[in-house]
PDB file of N, CA and C in Angstrom:
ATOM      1  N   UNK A   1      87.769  74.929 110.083  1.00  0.00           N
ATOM      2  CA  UNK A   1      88.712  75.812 110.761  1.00  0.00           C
ATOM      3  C   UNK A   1      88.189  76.071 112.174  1.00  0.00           C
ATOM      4  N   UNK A   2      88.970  75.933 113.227  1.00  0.00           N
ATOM      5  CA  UNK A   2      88.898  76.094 114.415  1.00  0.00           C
ATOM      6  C   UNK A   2      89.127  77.653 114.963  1.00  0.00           C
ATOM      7  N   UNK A   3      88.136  78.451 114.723  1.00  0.00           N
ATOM      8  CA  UNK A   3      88.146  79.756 115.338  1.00  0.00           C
ATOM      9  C   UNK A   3      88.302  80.012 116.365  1.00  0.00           C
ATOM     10  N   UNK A   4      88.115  79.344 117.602  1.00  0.00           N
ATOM     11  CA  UNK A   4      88.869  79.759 118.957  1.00  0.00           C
ATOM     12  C   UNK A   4      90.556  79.772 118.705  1.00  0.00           C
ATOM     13  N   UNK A   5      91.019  78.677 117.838  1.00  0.00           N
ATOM     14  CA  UNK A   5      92.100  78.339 117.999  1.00  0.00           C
ATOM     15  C   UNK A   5      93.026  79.254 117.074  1.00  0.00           C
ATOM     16  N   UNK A   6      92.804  79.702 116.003  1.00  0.00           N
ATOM     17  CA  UNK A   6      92.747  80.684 115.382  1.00  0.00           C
ATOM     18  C   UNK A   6      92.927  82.044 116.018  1.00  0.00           C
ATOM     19  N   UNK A   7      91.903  82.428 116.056  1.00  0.00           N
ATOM     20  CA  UNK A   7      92.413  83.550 117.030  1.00  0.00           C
ATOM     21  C   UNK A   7      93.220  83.539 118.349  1.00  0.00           C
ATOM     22  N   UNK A   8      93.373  82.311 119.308  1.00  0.00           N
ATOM     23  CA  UNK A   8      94.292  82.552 119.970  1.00  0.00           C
ATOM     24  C   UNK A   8      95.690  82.542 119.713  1.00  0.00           C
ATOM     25  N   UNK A   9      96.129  81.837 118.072  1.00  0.00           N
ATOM     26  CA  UNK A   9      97.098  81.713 117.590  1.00  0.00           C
ATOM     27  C   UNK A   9      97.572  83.400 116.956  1.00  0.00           C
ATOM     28  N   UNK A  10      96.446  84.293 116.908  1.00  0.00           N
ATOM     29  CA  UNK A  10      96.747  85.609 116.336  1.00  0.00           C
ATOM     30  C   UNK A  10      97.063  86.792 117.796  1.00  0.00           C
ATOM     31  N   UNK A  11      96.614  86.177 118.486  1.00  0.00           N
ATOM     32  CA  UNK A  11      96.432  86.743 119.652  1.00  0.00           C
ATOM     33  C   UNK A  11      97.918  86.216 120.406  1.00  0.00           C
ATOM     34  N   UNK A  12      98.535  84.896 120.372  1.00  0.00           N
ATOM     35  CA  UNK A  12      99.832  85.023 120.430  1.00  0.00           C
ATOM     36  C   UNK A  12     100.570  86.239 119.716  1.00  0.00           C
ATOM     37  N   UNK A  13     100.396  86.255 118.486  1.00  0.00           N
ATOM     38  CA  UNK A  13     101.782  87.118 117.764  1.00  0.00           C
ATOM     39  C   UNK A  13     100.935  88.416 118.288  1.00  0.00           C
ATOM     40  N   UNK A  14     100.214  88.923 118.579  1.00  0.00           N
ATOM     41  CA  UNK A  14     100.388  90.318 119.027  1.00  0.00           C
ATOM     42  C   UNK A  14     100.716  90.250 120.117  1.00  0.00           C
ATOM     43  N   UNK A  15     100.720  89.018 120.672  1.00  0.00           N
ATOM     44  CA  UNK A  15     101.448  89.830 122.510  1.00  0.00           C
ATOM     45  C   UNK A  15     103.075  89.372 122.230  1.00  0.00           C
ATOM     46  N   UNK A  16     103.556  88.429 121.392  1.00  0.00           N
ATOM     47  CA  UNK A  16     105.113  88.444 120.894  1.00  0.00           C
ATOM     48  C   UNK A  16     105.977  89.605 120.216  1.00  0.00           C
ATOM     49  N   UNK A  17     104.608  90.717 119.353  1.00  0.00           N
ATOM     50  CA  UNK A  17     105.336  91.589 118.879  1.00  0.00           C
ATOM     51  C   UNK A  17     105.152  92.091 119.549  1.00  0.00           C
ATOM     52  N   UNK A  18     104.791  92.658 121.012  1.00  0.00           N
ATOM     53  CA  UNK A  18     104.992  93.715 122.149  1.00  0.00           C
ATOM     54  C   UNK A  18     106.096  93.160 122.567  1.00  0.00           C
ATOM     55  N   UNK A  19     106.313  91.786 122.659  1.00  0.00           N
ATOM     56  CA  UNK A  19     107.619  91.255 123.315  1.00  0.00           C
ATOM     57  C   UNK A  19     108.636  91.997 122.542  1.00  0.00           C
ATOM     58  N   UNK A  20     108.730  92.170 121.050  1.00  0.00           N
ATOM     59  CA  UNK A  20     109.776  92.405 120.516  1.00  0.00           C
ATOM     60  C   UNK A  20     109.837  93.916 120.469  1.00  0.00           C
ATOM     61  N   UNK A  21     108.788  94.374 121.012  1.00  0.00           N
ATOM     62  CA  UNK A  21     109.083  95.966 120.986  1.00  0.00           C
ATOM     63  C   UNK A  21     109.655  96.381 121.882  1.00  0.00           C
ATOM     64  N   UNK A  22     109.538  95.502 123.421  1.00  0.00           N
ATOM     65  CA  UNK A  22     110.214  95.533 124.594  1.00  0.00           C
ATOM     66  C   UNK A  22     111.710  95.259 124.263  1.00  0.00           C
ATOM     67  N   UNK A  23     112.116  94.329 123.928  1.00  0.00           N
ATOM     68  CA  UNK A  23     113.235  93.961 123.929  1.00  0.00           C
ATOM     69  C   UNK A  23     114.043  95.086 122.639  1.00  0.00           C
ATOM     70  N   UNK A  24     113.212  95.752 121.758  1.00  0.00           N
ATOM     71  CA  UNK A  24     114.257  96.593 121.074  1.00  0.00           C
ATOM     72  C   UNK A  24     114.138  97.979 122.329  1.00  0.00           C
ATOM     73  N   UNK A  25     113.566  98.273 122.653  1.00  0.00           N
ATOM     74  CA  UNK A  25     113.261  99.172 123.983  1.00  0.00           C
ATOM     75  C   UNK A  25     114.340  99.221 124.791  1.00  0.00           C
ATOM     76  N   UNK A  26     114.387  98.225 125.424  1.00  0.00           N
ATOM     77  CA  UNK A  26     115.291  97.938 126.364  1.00  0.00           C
ATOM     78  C   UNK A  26     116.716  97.444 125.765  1.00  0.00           C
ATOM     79  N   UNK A  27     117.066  97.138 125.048  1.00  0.00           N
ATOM     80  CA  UNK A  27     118.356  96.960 123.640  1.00  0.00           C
ATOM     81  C   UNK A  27     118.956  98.127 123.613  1.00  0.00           C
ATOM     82  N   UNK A  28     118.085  99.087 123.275  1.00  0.00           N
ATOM     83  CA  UNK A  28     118.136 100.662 123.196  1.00  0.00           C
ATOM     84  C   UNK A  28     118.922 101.374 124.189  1.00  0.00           C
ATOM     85  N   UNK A  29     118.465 100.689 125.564  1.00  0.00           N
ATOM     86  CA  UNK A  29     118.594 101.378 126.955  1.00  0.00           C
ATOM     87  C   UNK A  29     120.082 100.777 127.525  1.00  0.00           C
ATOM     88  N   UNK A  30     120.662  99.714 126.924  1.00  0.00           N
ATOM     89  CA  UNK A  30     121.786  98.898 127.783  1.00  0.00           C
ATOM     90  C   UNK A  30     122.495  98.484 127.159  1.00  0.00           C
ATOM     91  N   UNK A  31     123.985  98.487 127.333  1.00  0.00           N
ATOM     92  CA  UNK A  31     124.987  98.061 126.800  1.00  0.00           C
ATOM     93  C   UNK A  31     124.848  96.654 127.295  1.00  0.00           C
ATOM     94  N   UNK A  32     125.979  95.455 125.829  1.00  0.00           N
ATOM     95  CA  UNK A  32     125.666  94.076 126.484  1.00  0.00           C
ATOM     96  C   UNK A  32     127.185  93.431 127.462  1.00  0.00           C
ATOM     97  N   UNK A  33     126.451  94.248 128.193  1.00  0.00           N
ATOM     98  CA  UNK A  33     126.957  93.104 130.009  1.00  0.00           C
ATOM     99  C   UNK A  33     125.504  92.594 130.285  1.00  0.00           C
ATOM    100  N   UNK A  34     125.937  91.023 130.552  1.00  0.00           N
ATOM    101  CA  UNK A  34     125.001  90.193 131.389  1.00  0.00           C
ATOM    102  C   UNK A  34     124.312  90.876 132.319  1.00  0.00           C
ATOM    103  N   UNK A  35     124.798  91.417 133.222  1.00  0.00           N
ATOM    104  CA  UNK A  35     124.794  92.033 134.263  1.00  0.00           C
ATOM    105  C   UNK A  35     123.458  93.355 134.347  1.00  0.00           C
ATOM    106  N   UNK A  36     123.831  93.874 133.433  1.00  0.00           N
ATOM    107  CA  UNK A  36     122.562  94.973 132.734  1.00  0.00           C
ATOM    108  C   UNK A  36     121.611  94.378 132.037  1.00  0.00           C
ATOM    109  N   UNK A  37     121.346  93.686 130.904  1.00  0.00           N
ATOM    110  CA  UNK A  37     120.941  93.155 130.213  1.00  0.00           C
ATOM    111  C   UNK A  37     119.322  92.315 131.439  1.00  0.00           C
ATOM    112  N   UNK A  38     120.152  92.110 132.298  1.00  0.00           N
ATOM    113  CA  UNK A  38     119.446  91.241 133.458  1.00  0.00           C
ATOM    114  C   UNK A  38     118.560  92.076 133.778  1.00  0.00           C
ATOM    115  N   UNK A  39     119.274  93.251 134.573  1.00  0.00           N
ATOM    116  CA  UNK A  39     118.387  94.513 135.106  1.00  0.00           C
ATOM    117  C   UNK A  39     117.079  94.913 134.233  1.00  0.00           C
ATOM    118  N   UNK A  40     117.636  94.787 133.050  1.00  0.00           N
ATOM    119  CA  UNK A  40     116.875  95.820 132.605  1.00  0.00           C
ATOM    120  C   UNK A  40     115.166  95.367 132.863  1.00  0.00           C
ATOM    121  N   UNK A  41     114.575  96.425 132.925  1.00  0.00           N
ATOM    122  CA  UNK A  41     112.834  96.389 132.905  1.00  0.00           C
ATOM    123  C   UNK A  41     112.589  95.900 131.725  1.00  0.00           C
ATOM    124  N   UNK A  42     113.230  96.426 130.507  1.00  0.00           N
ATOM    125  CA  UNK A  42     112.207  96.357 129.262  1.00  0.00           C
ATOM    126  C   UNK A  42     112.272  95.167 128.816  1.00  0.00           C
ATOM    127  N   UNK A  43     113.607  94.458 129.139  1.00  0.00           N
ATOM    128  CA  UNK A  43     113.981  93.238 128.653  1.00  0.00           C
ATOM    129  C   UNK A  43     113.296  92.192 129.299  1.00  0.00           C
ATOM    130  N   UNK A  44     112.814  92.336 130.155  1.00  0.00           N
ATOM    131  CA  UNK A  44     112.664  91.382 130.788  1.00  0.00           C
ATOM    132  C   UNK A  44     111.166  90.630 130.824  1.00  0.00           C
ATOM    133  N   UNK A  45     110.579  92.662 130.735  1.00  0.00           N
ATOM    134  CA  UNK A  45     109.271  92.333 130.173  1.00  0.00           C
ATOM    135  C   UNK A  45     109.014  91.644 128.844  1.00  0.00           C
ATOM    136  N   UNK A  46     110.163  92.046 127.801  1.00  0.00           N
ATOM    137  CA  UNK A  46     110.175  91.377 126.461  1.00  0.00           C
ATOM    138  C   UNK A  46     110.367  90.199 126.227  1.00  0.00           C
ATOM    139  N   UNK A  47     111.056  89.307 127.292  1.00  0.00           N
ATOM    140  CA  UNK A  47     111.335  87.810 127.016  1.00  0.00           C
ATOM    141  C   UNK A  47     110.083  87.216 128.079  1.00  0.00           C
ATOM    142  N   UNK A  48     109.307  87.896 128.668  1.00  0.00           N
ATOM    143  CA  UNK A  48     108.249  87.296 129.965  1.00  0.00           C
ATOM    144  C   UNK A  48     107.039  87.305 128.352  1.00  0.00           C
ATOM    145  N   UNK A  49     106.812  88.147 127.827  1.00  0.00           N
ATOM    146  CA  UNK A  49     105.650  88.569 126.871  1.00  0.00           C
ATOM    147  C   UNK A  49     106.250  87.742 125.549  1.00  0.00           C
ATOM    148  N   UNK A  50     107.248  87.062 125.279  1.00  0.00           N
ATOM    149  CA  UNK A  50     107.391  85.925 124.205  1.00  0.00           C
ATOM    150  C   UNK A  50     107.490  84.714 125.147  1.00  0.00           C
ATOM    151  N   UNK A  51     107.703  84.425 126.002  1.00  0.00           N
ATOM    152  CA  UNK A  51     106.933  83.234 126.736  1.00  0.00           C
ATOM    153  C   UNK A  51     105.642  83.295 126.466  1.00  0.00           C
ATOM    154  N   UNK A  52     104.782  84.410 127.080  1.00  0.00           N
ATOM    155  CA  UNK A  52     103.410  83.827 127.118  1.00  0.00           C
ATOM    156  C   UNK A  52     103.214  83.773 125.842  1.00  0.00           C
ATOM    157  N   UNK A  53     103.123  84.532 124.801  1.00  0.00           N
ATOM    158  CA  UNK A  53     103.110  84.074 123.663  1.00  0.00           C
ATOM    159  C   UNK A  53     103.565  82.470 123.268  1.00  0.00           C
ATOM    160  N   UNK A  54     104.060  82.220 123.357  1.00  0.00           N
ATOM    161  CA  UNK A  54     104.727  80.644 123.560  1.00  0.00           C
ATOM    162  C   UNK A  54     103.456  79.689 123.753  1.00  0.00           C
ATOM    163  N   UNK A  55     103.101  80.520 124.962  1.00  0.00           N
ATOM    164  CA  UNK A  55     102.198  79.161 125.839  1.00  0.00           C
ATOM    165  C   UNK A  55     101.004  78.892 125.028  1.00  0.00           C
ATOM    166  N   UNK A  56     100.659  80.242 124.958  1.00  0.00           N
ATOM    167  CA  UNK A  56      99.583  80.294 123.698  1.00  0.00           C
ATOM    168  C   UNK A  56      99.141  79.809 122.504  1.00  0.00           C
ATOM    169  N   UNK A  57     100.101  80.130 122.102  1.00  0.00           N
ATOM    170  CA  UNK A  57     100.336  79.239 120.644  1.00  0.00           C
ATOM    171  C   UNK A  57     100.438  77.444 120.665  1.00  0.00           C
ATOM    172  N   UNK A  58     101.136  77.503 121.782  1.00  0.00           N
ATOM    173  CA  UNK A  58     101.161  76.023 122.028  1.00  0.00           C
ATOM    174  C   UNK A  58      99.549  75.277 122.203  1.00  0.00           C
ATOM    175  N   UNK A  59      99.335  76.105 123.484  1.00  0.00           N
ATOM    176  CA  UNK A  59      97.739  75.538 123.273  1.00  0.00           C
ATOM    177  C   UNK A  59      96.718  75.595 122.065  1.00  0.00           C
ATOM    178  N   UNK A  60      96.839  76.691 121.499  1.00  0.00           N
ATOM    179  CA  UNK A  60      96.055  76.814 120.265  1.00  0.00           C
ATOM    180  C   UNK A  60      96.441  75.287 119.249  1.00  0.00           C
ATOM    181  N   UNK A  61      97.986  75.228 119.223  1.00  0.00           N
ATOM    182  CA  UNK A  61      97.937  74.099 118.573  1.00  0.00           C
ATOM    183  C   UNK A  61      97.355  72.590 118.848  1.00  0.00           C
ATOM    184  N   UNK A  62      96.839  72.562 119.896  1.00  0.00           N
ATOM    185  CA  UNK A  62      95.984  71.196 120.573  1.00  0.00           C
ATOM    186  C   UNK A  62      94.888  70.729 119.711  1.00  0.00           C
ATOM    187  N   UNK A  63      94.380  72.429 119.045  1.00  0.00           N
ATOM    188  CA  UNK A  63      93.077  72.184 118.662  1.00  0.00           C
ATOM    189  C   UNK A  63      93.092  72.722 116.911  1.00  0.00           C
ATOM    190  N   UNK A  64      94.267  73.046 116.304  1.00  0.00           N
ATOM    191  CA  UNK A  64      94.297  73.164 115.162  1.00  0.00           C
ATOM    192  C   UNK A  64      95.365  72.775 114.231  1.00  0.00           C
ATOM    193  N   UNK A  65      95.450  72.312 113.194  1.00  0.00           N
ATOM    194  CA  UNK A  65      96.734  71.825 112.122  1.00  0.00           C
ATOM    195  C   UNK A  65      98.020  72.622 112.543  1.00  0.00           C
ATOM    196  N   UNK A  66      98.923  72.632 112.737  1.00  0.00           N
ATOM    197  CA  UNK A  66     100.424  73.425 112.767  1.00  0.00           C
ATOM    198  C   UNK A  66     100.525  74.522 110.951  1.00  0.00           C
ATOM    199  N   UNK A  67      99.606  73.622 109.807  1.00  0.00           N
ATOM    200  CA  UNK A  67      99.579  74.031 108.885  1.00  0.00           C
ATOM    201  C   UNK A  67      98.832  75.282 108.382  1.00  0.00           C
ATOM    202  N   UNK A  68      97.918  75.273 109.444  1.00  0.00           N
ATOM    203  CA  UNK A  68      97.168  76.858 109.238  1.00  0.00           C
ATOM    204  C   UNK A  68      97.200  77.437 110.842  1.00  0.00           C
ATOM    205  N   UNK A  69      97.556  76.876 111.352  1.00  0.00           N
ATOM    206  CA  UNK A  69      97.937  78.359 112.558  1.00  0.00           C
ATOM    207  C   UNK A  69      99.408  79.210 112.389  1.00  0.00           C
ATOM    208  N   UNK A  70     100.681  78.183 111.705  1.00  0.00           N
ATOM    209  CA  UNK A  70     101.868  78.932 111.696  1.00  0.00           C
ATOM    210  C   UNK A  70     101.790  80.372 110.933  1.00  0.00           C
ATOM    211  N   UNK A  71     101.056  80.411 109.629  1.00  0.00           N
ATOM    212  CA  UNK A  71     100.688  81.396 108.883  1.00  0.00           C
ATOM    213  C   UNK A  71     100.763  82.544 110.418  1.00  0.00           C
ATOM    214  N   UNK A  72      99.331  82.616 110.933  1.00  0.00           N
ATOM    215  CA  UNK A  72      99.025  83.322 111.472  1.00  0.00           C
ATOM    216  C   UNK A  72     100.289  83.877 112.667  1.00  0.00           C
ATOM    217  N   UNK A  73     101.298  83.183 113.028  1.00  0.00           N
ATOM    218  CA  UNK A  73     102.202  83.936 113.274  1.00  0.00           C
ATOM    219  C   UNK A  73     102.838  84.814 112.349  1.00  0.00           C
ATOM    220  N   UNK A  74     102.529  84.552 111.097  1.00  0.00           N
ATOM    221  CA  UNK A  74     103.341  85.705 110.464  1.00  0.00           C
ATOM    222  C   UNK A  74     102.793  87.088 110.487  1.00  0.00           C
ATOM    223  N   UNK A  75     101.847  87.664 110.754  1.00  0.00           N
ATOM    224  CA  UNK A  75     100.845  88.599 111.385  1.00  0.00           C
ATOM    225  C   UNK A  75     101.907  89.126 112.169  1.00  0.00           C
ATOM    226  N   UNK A  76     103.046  88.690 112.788  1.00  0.00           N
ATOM    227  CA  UNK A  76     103.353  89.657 113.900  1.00  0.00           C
ATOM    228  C   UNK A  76     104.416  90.695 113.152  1.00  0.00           C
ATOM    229  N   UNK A  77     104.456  90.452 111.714  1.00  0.00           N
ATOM    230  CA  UNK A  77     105.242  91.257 110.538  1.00  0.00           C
ATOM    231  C   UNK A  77     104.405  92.735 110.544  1.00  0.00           C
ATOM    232  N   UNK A  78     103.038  92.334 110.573  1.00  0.00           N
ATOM    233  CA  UNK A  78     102.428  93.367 110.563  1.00  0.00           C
ATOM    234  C   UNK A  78     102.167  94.352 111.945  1.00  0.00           C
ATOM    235  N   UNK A  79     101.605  93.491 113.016  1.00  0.00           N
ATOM    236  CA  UNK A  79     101.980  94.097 114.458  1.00  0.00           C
ATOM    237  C   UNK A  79     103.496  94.759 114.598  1.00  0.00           C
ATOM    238  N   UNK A  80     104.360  94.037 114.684  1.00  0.00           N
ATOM    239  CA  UNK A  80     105.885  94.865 114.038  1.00  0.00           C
ATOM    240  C   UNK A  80     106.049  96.296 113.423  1.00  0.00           C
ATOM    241  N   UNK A  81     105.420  96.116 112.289  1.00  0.00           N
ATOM    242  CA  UNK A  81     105.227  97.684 111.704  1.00  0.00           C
ATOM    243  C   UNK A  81     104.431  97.995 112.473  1.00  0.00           C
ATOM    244  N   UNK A  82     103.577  98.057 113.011  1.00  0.00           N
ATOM    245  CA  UNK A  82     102.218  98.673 113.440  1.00  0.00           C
ATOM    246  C   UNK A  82     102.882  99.569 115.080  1.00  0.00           C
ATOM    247  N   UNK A  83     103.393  98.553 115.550  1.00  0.00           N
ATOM    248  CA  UNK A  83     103.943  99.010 117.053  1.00  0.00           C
ATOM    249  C   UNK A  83     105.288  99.750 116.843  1.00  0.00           C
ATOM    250  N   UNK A  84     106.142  99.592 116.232  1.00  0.00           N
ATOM    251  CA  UNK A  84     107.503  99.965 116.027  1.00  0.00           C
ATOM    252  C   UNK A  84     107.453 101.496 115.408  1.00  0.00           C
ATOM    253  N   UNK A  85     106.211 101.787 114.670  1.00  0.00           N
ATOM    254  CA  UNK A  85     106.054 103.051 114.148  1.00  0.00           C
ATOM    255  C   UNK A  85     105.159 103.722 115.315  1.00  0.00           C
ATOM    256  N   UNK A  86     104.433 102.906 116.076  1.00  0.00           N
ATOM    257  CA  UNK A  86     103.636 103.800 117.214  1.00  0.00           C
ATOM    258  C   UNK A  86     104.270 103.994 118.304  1.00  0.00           C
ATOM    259  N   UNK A  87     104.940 103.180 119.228  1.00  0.00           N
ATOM    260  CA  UNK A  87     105.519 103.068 120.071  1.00  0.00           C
ATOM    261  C   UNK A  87     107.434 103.472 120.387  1.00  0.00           C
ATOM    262  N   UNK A  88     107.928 103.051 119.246  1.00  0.00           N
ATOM    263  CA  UNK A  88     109.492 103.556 118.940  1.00  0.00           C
ATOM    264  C   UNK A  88     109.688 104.526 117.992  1.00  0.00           C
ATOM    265  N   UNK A  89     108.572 105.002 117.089  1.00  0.00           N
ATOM    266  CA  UNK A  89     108.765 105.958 116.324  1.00  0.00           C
ATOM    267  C   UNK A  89     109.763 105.973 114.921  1.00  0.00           C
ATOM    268  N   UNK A  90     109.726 104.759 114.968  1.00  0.00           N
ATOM    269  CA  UNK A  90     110.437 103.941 113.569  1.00  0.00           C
ATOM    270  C   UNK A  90     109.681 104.390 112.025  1.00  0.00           C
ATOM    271  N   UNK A  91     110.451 104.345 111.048  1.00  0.00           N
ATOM    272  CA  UNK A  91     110.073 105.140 109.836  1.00  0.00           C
ATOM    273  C   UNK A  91     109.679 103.731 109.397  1.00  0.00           C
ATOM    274  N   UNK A  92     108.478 103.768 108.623  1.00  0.00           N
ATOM    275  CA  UNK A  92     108.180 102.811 108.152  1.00  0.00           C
ATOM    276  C   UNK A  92     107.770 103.051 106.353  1.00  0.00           C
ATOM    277  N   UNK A  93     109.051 102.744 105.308  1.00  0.00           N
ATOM    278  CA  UNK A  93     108.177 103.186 104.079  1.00  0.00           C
ATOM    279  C   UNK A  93     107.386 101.979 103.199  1.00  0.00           C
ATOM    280  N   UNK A  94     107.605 102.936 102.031  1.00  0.00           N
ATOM    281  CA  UNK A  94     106.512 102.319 101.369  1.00  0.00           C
ATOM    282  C   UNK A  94     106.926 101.036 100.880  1.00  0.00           C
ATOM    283  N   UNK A  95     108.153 100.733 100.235  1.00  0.00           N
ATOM    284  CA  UNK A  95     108.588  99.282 100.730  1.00  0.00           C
ATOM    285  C   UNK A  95     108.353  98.048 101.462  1.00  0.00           C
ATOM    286  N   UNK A  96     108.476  98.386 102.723  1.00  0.00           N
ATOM    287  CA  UNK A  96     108.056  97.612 104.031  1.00  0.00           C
ATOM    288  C   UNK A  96     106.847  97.534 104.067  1.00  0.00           C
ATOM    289  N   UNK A  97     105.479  98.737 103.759  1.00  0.00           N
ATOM    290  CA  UNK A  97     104.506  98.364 103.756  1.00  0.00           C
ATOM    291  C   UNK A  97     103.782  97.400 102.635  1.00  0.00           C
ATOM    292  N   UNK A  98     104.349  97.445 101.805  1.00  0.00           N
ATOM    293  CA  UNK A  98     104.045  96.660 100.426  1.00  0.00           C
ATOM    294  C   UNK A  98     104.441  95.157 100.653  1.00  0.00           C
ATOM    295  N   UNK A  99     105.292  94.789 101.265  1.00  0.00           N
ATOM    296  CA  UNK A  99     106.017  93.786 102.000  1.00  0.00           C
ATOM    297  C   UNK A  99     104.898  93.405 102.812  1.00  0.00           C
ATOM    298  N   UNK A 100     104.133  94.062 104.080  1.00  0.00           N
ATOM    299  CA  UNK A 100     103.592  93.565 104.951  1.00  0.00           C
ATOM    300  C   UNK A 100     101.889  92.937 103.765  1.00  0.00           C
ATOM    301  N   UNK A 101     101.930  94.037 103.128  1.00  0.00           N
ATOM    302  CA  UNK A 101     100.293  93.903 102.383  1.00  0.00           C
ATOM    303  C   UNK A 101     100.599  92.247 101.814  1.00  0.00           C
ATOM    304  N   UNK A 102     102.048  91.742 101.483  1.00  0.00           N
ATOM    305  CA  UNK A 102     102.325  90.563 100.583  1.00  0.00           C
ATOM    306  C   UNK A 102     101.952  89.571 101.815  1.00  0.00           C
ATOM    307  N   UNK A 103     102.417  90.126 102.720  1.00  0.00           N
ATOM    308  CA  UNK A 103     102.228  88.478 104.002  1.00  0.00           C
ATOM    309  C   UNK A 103     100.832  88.423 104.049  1.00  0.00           C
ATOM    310  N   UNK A 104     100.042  89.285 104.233  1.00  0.00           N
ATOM    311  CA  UNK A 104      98.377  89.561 104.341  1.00  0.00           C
ATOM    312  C   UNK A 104      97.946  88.504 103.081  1.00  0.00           C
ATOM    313  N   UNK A 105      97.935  88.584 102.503  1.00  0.00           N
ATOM    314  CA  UNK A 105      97.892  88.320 100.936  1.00  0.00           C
ATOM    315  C   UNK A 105      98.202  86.848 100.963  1.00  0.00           C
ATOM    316  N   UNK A 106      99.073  86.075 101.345  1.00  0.00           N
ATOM    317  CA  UNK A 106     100.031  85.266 101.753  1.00  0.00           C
ATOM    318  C   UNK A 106      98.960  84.103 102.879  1.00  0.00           C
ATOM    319  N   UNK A 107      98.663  85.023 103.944  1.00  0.00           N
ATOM    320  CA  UNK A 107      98.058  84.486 105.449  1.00  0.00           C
ATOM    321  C   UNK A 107      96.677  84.158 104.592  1.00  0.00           C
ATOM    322  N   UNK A 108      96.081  85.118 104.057  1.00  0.00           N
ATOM    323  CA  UNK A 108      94.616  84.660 103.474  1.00  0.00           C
ATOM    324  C   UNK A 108      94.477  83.679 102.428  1.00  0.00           C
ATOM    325  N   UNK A 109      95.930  83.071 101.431  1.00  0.00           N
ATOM    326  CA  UNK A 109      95.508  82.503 100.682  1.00  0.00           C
ATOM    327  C   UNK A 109      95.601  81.315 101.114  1.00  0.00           C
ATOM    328  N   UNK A 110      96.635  81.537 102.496  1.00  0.00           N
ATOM    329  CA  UNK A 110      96.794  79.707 103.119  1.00  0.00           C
ATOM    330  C   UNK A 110      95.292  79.146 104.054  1.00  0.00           C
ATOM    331  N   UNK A 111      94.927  80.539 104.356  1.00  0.00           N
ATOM    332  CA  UNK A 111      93.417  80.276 105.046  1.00  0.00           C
ATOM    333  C   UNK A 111      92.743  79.894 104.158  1.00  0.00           C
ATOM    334  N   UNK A 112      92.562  79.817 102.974  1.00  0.00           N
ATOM    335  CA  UNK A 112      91.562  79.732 102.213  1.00  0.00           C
ATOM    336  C   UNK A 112      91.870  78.153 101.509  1.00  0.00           C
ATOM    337  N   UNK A 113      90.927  77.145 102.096  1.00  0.00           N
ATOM    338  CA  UNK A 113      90.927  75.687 101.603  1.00  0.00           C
ATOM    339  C   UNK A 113      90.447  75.267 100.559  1.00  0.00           C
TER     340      UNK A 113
END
């Protein structure tokens, strides 16, 4: 297992789920006209921060299987809850968390060769 590559593949999905916290942020803030949608700050930051995420991941994949880095995008299930309850103030129950503990659960058994 390629641990640089690895972690930059985890290090994508946390800067994608800021992307997606931006973009519910700014979702929040604007009705959909093009026109606004454009303006907006949050949005814009939210689709600039799933690019770089993008780039990231891409490179990470140079140096590791597509078969054990994709897992590690699923991590951003958990960043998701994690930011959406800190940052937007989203209810997060016990459901959803039991859900996230399954992807955890999930990510470690595909890590494990």
């Amino acid at each position: 297992m390629n641990i640089p590559a690895v972690l930059l593949a985890l290090g994508a999905s946390v800067i994608g789920a800021l992307g997606a916290v931006f973009l519910k942020r700014g979702a929040s803030k604007t009705t959909f006209s093009y026109r606004k949608i454009y303006r907006n700050r949050s949005v814009g930051l939210g689709v600039i921060l799933y690019g770089f995420s993008l780039l990231i991941f891409v490179f990470a994949l140079r140096f590791e299987n597509v078969s054990l880095l994709y897992p590690m995008v699923a991590t951003a299930y958990i960043w998701i809850g994690l930011f959406s309850k800190w940052f937007l103030k989203e209810k997060m129950n016990s459901w959803k968390w039991i859900g996230v503990l399954m992807i955890v659960l999930g990510i470690v058994l595909i890590g494990v060769r």
